[in-house]
N, C-alpha and C. Protein backbone atom coordinates (compact mmCIF):
# COMPACT_ATOMS: atom_id res chain seq x y z
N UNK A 1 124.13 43.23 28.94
CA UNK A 1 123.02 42.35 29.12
C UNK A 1 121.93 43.08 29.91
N UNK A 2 120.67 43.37 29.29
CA UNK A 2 119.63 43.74 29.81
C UNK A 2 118.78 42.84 31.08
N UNK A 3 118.74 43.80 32.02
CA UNK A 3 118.74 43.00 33.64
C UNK A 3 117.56 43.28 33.77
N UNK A 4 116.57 41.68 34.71
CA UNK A 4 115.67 41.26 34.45
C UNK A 4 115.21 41.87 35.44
N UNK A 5 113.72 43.18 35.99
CA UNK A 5 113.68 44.26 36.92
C UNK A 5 113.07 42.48 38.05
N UNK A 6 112.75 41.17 37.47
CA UNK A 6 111.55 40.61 39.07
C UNK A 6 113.00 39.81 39.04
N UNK A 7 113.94 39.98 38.56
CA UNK A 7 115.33 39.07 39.13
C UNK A 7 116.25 39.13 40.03
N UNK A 8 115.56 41.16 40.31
CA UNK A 8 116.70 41.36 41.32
C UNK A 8 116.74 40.98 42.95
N UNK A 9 117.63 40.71 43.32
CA UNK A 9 117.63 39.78 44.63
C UNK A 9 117.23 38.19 44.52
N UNK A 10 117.71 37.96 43.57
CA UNK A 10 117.18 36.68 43.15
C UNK A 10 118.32 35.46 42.85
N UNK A 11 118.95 34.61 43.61
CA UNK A 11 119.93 34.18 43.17
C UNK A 11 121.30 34.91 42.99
N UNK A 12 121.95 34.02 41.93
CA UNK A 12 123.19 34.97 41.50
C UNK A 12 123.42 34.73 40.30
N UNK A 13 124.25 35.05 39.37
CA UNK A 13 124.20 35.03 37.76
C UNK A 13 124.39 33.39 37.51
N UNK A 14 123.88 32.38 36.67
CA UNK A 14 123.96 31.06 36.42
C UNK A 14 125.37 30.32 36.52
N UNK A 15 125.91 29.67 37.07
CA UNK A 15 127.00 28.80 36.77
C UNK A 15 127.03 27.75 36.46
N UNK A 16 127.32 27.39 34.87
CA UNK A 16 126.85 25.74 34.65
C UNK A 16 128.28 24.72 35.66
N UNK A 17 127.27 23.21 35.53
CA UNK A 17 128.06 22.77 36.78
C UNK A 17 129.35 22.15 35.97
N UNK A 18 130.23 21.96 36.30
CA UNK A 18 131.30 21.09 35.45
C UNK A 18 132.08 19.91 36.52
N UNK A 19 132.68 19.05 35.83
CA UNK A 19 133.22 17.72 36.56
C UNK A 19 132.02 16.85 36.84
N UNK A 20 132.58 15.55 37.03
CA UNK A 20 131.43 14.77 37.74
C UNK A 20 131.68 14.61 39.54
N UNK A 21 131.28 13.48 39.64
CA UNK A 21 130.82 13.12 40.93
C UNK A 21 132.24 12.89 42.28
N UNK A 22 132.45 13.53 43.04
CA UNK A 22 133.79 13.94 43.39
C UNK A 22 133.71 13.31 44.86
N UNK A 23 132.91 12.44 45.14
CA UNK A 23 132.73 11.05 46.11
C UNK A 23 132.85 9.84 45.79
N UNK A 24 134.17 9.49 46.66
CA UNK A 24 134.25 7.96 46.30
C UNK A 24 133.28 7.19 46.55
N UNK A 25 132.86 6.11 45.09
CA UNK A 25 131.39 5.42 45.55
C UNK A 25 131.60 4.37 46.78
N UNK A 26 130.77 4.08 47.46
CA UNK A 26 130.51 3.71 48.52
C UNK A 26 129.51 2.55 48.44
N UNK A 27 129.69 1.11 49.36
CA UNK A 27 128.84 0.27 49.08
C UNK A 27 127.80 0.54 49.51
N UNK A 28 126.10 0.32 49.33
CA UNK A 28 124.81 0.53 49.54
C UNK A 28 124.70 -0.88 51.07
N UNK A 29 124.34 -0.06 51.93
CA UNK A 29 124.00 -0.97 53.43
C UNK A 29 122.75 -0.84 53.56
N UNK A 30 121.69 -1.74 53.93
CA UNK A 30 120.09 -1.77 54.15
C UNK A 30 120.27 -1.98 55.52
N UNK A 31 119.56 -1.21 56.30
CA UNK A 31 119.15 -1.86 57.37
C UNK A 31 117.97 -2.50 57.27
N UNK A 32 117.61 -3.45 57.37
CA UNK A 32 116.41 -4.41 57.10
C UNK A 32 115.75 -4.46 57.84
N UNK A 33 116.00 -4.10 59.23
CA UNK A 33 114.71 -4.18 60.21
C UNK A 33 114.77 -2.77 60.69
N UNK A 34 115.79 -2.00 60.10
CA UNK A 34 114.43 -0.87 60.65
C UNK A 34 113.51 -0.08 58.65
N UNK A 35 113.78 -1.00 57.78
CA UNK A 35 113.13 -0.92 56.95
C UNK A 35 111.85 -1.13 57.33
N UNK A 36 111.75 -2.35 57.90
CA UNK A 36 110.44 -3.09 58.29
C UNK A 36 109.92 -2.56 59.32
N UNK A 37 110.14 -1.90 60.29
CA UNK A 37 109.68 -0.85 61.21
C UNK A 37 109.30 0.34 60.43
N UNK A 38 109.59 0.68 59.85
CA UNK A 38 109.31 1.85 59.10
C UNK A 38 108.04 1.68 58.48
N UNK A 39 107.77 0.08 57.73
CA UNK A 39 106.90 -0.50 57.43
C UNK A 39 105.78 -0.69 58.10
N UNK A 40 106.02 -0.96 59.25
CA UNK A 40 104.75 -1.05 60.23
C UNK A 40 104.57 -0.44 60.71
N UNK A 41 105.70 1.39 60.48
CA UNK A 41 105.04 2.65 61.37
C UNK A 41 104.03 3.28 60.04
N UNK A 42 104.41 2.84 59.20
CA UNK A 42 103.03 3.20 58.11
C UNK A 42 102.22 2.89 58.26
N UNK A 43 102.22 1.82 58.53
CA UNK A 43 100.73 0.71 58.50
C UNK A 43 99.80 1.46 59.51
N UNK A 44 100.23 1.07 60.93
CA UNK A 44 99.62 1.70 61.93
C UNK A 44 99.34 2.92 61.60
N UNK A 45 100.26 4.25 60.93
CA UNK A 45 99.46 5.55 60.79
C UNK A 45 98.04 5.08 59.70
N UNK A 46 98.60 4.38 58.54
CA UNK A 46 97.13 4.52 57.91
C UNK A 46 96.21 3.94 58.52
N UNK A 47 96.52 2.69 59.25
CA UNK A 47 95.01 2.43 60.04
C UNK A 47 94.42 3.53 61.32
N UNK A 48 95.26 4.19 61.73
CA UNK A 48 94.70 5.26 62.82
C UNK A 48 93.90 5.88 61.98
N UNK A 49 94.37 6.77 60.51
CA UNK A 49 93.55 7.21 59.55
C UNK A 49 92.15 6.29 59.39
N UNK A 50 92.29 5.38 59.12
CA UNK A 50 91.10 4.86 58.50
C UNK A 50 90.07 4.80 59.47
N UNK A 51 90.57 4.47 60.92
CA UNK A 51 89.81 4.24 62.34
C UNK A 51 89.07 5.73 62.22
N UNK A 52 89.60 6.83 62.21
CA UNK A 52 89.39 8.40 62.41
C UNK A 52 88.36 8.36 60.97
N UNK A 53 88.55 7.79 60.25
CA UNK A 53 87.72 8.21 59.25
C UNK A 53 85.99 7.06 59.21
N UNK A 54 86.26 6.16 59.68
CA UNK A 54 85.27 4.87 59.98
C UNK A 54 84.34 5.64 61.62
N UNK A 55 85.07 6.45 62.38
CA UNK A 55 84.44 6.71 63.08
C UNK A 55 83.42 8.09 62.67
N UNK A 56 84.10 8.87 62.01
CA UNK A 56 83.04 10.10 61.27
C UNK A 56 82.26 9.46 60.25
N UNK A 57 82.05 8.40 60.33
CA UNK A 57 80.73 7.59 59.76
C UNK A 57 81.12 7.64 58.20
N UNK A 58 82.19 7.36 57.76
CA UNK A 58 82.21 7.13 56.50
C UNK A 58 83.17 6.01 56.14
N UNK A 59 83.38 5.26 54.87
CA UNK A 59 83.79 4.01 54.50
C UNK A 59 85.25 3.96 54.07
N UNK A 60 86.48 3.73 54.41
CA UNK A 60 87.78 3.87 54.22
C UNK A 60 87.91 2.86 52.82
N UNK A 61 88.57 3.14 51.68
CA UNK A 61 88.59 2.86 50.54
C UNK A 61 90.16 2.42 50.40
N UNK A 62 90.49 1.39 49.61
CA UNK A 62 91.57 0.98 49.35
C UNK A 62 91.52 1.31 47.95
N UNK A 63 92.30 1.08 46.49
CA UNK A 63 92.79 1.11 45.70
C UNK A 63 92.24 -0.32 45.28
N UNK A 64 91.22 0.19 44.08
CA UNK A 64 90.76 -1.03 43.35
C UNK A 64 91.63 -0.81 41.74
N UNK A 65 91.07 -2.09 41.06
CA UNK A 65 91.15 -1.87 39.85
C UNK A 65 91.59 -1.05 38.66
N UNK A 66 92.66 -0.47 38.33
CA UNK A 66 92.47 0.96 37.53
C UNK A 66 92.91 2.05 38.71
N UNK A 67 92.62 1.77 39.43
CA UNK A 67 93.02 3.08 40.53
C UNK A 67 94.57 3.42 40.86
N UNK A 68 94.51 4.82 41.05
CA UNK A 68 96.30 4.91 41.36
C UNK A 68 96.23 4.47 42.60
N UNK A 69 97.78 4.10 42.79
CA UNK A 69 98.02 3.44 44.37
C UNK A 69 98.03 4.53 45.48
N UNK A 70 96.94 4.73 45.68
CA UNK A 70 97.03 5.76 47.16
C UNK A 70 96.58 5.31 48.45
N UNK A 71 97.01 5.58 49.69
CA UNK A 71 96.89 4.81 50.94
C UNK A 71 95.37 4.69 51.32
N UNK A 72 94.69 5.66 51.22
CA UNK A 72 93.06 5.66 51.56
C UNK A 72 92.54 6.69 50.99
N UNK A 73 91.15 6.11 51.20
CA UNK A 73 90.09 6.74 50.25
C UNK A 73 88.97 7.05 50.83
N UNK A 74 87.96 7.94 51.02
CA UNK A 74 86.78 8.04 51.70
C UNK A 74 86.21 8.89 50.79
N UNK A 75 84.31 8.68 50.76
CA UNK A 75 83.91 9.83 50.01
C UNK A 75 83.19 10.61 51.04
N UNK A 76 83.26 12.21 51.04
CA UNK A 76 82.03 13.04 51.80
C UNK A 76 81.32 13.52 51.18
N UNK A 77 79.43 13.88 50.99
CA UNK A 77 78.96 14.60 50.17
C UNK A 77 79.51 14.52 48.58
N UNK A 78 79.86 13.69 48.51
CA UNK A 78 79.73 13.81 46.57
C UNK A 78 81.56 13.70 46.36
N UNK A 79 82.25 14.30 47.29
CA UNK A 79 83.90 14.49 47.17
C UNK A 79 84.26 13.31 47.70
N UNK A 80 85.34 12.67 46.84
CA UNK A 80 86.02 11.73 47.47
C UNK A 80 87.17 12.58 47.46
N UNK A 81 87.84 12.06 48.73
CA UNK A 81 88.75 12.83 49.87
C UNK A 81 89.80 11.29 49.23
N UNK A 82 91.01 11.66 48.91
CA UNK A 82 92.36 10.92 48.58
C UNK A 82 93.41 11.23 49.62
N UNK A 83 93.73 10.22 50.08
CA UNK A 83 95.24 10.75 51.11
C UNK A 83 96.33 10.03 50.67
N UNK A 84 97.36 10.48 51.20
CA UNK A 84 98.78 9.86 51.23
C UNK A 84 99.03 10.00 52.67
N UNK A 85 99.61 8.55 53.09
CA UNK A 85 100.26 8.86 54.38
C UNK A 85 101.97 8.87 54.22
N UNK A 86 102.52 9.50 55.31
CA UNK A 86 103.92 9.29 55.12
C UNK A 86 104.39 9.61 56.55
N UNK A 87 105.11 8.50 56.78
CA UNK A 87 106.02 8.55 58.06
C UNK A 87 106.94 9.47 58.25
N UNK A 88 106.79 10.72 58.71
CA UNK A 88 107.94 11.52 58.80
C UNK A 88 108.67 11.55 60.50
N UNK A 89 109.82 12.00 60.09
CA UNK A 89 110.12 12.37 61.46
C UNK A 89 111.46 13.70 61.17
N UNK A 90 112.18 13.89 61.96
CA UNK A 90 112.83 14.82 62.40
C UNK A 90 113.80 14.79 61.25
N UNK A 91 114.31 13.76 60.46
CA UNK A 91 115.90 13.90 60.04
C UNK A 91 115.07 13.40 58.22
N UNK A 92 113.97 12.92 57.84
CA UNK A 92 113.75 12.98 56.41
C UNK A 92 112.03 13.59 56.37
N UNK A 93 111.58 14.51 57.58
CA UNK A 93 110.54 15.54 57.28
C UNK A 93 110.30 16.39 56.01
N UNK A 94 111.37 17.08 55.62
CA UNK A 94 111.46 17.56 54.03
C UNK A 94 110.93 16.47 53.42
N UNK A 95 112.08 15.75 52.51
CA UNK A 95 111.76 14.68 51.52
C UNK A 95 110.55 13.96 51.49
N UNK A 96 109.79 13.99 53.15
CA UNK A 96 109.07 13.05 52.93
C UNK A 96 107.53 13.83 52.67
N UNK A 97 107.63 15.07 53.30
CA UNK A 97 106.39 16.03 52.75
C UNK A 97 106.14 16.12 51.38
N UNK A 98 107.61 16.40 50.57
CA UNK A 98 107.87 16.55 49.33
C UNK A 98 107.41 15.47 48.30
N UNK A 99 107.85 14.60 48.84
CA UNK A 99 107.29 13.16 47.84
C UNK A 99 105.70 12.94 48.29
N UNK A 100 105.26 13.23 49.42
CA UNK A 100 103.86 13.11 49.52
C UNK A 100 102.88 14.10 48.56
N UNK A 101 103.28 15.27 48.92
CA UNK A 101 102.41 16.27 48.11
C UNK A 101 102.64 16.25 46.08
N UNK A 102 103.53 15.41 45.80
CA UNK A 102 103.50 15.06 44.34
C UNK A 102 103.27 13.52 44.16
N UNK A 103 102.76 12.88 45.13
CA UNK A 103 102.09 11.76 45.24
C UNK A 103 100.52 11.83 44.96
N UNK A 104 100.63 13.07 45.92
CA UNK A 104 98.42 12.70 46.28
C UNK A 104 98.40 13.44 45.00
N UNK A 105 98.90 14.70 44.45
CA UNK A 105 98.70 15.25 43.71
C UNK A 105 98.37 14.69 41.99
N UNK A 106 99.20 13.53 41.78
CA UNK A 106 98.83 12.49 40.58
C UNK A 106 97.73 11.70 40.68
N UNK A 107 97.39 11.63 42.24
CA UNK A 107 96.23 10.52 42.92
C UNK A 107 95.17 11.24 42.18
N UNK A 108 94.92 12.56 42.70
CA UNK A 108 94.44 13.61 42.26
C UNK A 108 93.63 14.05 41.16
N UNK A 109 94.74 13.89 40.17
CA UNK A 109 94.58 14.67 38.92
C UNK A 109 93.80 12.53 38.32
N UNK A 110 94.70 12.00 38.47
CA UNK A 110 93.95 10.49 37.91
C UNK A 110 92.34 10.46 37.84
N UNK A 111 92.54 10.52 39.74
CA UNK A 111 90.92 9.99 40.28
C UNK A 111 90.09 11.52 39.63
N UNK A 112 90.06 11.89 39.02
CA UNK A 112 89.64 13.30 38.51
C UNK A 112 88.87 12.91 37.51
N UNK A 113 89.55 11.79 36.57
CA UNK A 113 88.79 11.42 35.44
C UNK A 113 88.09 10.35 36.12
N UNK A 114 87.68 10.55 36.77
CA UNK A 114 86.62 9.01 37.39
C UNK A 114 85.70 9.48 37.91
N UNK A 115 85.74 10.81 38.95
CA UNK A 115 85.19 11.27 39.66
C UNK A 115 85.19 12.16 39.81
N UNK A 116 83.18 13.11 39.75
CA UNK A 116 83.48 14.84 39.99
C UNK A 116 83.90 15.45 40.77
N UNK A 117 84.33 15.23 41.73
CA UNK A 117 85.05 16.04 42.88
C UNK A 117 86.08 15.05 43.89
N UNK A 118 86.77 15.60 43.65
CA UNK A 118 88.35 14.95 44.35
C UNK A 118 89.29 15.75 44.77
N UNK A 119 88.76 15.68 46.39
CA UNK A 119 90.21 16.40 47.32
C UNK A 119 91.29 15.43 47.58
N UNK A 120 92.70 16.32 47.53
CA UNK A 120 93.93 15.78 48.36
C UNK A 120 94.16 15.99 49.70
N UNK A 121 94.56 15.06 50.44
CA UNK A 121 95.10 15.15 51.88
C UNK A 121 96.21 14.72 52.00
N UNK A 122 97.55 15.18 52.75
CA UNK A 122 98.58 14.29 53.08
C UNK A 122 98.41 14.34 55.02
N UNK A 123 98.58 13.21 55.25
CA UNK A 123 98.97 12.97 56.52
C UNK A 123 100.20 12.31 56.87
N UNK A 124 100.83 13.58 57.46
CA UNK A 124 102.53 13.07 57.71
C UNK A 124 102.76 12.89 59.18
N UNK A 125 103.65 11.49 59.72
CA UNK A 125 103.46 11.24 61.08
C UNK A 125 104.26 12.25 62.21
N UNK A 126 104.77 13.14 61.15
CA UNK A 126 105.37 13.91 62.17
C UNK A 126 104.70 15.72 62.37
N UNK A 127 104.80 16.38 62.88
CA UNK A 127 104.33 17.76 63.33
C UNK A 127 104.79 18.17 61.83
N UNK A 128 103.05 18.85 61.04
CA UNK A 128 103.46 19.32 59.74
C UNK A 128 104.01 21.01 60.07
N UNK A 129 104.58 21.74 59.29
CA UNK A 129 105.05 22.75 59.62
C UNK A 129 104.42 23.94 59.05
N UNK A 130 104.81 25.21 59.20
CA UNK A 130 103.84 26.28 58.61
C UNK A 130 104.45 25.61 56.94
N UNK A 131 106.02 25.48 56.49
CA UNK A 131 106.08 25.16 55.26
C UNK A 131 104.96 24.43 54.40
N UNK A 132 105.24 23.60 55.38
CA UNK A 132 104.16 22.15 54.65
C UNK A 132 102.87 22.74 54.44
N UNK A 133 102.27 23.45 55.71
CA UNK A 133 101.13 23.66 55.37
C UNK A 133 100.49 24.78 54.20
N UNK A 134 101.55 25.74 53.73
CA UNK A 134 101.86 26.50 52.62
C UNK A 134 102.27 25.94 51.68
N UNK A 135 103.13 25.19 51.19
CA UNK A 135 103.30 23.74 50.11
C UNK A 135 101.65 23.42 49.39
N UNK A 136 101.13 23.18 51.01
CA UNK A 136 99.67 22.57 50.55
C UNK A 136 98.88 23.23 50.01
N UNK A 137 99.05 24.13 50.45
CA UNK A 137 97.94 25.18 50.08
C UNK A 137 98.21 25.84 48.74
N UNK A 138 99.29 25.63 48.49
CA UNK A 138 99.95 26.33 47.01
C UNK A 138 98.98 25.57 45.89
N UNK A 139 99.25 24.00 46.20
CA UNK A 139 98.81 23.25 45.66
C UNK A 139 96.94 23.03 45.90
N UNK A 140 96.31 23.01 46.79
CA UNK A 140 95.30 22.75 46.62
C UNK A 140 95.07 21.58 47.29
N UNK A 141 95.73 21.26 48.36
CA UNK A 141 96.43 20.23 48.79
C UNK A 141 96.51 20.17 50.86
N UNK A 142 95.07 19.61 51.62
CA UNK A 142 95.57 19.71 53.10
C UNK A 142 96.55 18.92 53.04
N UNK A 143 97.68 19.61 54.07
CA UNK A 143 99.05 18.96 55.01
C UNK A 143 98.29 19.22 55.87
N UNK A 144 98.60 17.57 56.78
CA UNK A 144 98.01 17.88 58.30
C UNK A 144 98.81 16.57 59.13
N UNK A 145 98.50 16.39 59.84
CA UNK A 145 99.07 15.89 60.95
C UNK A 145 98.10 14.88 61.83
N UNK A 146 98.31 13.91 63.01
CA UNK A 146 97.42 13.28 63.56
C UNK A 146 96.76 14.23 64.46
N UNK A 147 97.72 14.98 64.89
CA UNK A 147 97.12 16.50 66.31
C UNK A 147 96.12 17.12 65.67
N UNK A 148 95.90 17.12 64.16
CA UNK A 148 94.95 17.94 63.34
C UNK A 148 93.98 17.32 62.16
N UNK A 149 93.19 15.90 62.78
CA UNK A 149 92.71 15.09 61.83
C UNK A 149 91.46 15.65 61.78
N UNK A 150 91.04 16.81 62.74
CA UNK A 150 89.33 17.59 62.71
C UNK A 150 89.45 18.02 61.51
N UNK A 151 90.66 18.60 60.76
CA UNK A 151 90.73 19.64 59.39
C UNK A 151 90.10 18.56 58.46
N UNK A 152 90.03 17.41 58.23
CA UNK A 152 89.85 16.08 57.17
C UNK A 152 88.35 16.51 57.40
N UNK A 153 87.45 17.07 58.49
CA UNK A 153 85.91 16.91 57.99
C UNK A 153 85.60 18.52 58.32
N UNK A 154 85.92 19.39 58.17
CA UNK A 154 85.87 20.61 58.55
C UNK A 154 85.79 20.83 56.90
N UNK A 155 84.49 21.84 56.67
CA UNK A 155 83.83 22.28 55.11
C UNK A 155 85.04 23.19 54.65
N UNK A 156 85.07 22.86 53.37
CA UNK A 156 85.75 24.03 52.78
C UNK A 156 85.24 25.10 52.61
């Protein structure tokens, strides 16, 4: 088998997976109130957002009509600026960067056909990381944080 020269150091040769699921299923438990905390630690981040964004003199936008569901909206100079917020913290920081940045990113590409210029932002409630902030940037995409809401009006 002819070996692939950008493969080397790369993994290890494929192993398809076999058997199924080798955990006994387990009943599904909600905690319901700290669902709902979780709920109102969103809320509060997007309204800090919107406060931060109402104070740099511009109009915080909800999701009308036709619009994808994204947390807020503001336009600067001609760009409307799209965010996702997401509550992160210490123990679902991954997952929750992860689902944000392929969130705003559909927000994105949607509000695109509506409008000539459309940036993404994610604001995650916890300390974004060099990852995240490389994630973002891969994409086209600020990761930022509340410690770093100056980056939201700072020119590209």
């Amino acid at each position: 088998m002819a070996r692939c020269p950008n493969a080397a150091g790369l993994g290890v040769e494929y192993r398809p997976r076999t058997g199924g699921v080798s955990a006994a299923p387990t009943e599904l438990v909600r905690n319901w109130d700290a669902l709902d905390e979780a709920t109102r630690a969103h809320q509060r981040l997007e309204s800090e957002l919107a406060e931060v964004v109402r104070s740099a003199g511009h109009s915080p936008r909800s999701p009308g009509s036709g619009e994808p569901d994204f947390d807020l909206a503001w336009e600067v100079d001609g760009t409307v600026i799209v965010a996702e917020v997401k509550r992160a913290n210490p123990a679902n920081h991954r997952q929750q960067a992860r689902l944000a940045l392929g969130q705003v990113i559909e927000y994105r590409t949607r509000l695109s056909g509506m409008h000539d210029s459309v940036r993404a932002v994610v604001l995650l409630g916890d300390p974004v990381t060099q990852l995240d902030r490389e994630m973002g940037a891969s994409a086209g995409v600020l990761m930022t944080d509340l410690s770093s809401l100056d980056e939201l009006f700072a020119s590209r």
